[in-house]
Protein backbone atom coordinates (compact mmCIF):
# COMPACT_ATOMS: atom_id res chain seq x y z
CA UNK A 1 72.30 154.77 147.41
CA UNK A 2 75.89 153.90 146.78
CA UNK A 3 75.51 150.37 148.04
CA UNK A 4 72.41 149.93 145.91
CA UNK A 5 74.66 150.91 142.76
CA UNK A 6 77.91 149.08 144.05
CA UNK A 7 75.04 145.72 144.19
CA UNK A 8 73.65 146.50 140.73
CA UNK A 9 76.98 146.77 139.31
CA UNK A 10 78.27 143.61 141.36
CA UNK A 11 75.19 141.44 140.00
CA UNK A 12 75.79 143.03 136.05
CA UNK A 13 79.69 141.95 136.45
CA UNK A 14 79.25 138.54 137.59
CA UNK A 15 76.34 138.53 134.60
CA UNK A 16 78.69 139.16 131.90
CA UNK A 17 81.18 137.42 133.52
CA UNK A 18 79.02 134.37 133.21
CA UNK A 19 77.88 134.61 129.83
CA UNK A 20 82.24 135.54 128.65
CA UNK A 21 82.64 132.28 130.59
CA UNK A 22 79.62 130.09 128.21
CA UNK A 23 81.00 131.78 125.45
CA UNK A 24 84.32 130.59 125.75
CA UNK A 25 82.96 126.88 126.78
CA UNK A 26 81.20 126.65 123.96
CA UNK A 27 83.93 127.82 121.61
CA UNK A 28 86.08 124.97 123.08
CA UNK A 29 83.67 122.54 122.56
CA UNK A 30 82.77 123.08 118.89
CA UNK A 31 86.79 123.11 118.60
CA UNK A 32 86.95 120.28 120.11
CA UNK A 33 84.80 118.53 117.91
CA UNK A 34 86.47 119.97 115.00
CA UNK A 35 89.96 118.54 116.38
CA UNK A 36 88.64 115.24 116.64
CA UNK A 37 87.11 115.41 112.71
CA UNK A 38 90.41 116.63 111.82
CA UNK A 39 92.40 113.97 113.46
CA UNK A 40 89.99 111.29 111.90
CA UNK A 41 90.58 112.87 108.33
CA UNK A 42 94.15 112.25 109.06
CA UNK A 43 93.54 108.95 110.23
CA UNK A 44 91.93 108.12 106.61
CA UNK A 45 94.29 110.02 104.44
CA UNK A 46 97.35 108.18 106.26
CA UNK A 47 95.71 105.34 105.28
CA UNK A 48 95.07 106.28 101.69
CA UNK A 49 98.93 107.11 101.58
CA UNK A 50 100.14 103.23 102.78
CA UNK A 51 97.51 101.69 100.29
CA UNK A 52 99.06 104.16 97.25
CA UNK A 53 102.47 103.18 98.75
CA UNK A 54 101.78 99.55 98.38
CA UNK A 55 100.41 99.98 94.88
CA UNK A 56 103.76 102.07 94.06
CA UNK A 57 105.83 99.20 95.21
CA UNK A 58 103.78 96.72 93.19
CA UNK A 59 104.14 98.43 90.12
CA UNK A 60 107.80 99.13 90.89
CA UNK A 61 108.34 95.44 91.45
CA UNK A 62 106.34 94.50 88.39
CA UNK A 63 108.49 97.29 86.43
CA UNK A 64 111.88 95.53 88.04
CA UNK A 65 110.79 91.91 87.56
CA UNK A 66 108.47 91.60 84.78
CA UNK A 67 108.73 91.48 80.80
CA UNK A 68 106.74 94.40 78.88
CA UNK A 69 104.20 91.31 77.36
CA UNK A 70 103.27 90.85 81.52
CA UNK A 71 102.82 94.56 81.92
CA UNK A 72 100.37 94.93 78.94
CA UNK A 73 98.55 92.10 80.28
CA UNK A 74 97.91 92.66 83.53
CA UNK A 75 97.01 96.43 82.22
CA UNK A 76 94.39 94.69 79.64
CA UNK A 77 93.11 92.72 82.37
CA UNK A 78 92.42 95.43 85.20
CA UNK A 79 92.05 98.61 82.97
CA UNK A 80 90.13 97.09 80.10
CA UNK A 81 88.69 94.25 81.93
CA UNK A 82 89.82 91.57 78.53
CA UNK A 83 90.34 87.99 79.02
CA UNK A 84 91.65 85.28 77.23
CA UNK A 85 89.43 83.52 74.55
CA UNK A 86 89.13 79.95 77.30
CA UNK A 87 88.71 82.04 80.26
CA UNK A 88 85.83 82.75 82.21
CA UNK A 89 85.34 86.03 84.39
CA UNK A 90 83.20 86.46 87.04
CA UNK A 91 81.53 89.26 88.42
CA UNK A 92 80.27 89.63 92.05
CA UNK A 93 77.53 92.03 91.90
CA UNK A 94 75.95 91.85 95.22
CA UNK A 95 77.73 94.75 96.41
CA UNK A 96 79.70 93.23 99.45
């Protein structure tokens, strides 16, 4: 009788040794996959970071370089979308 309890207890072992072992391969997959959407967020937000880096140069150069009648103007023209009285705006609406 002892072997048929030292065989049960073998076959339950390996058993929950299996399903400790899926356990933990799924667990590295799904980090995995949440590594790799983390390291794409980063991806986008260091991208993010150069464009508002850019933008603070511009307006540091425009600050630098530029009288206060060119600062109100470009801010009429991109905030407030004005124009002069001659000029004609176009607007691409196609969506591309």
């Amino acid at each position: 009788m002892s072997r048929g309890g030292k065989r049960s207890r073998s076959v339950i072992v390996r058993i929950i040794v299996l399903f400790v072992a899926s356990y933990m391969v799924i667990g590295l997959i799904g980090l995995y996959r949440e590594l790799n959407a983390k390291q794409k967020e980063l991806r986008d937000l260091l991208v993010k970071k150069d464009n508002i880096e850019i933008q603070i140069e511009d307006y540091k150069s425009l600050l630098s370089s530029a009288s206060y009648n060119d600062i109100i103007e470009k801010a009429a023209r991109e905030r407030l979308g004005y124009a002069y009285p001659t000029e004609e705006v176009y607007v691409d609406i196609s969506g591309n």
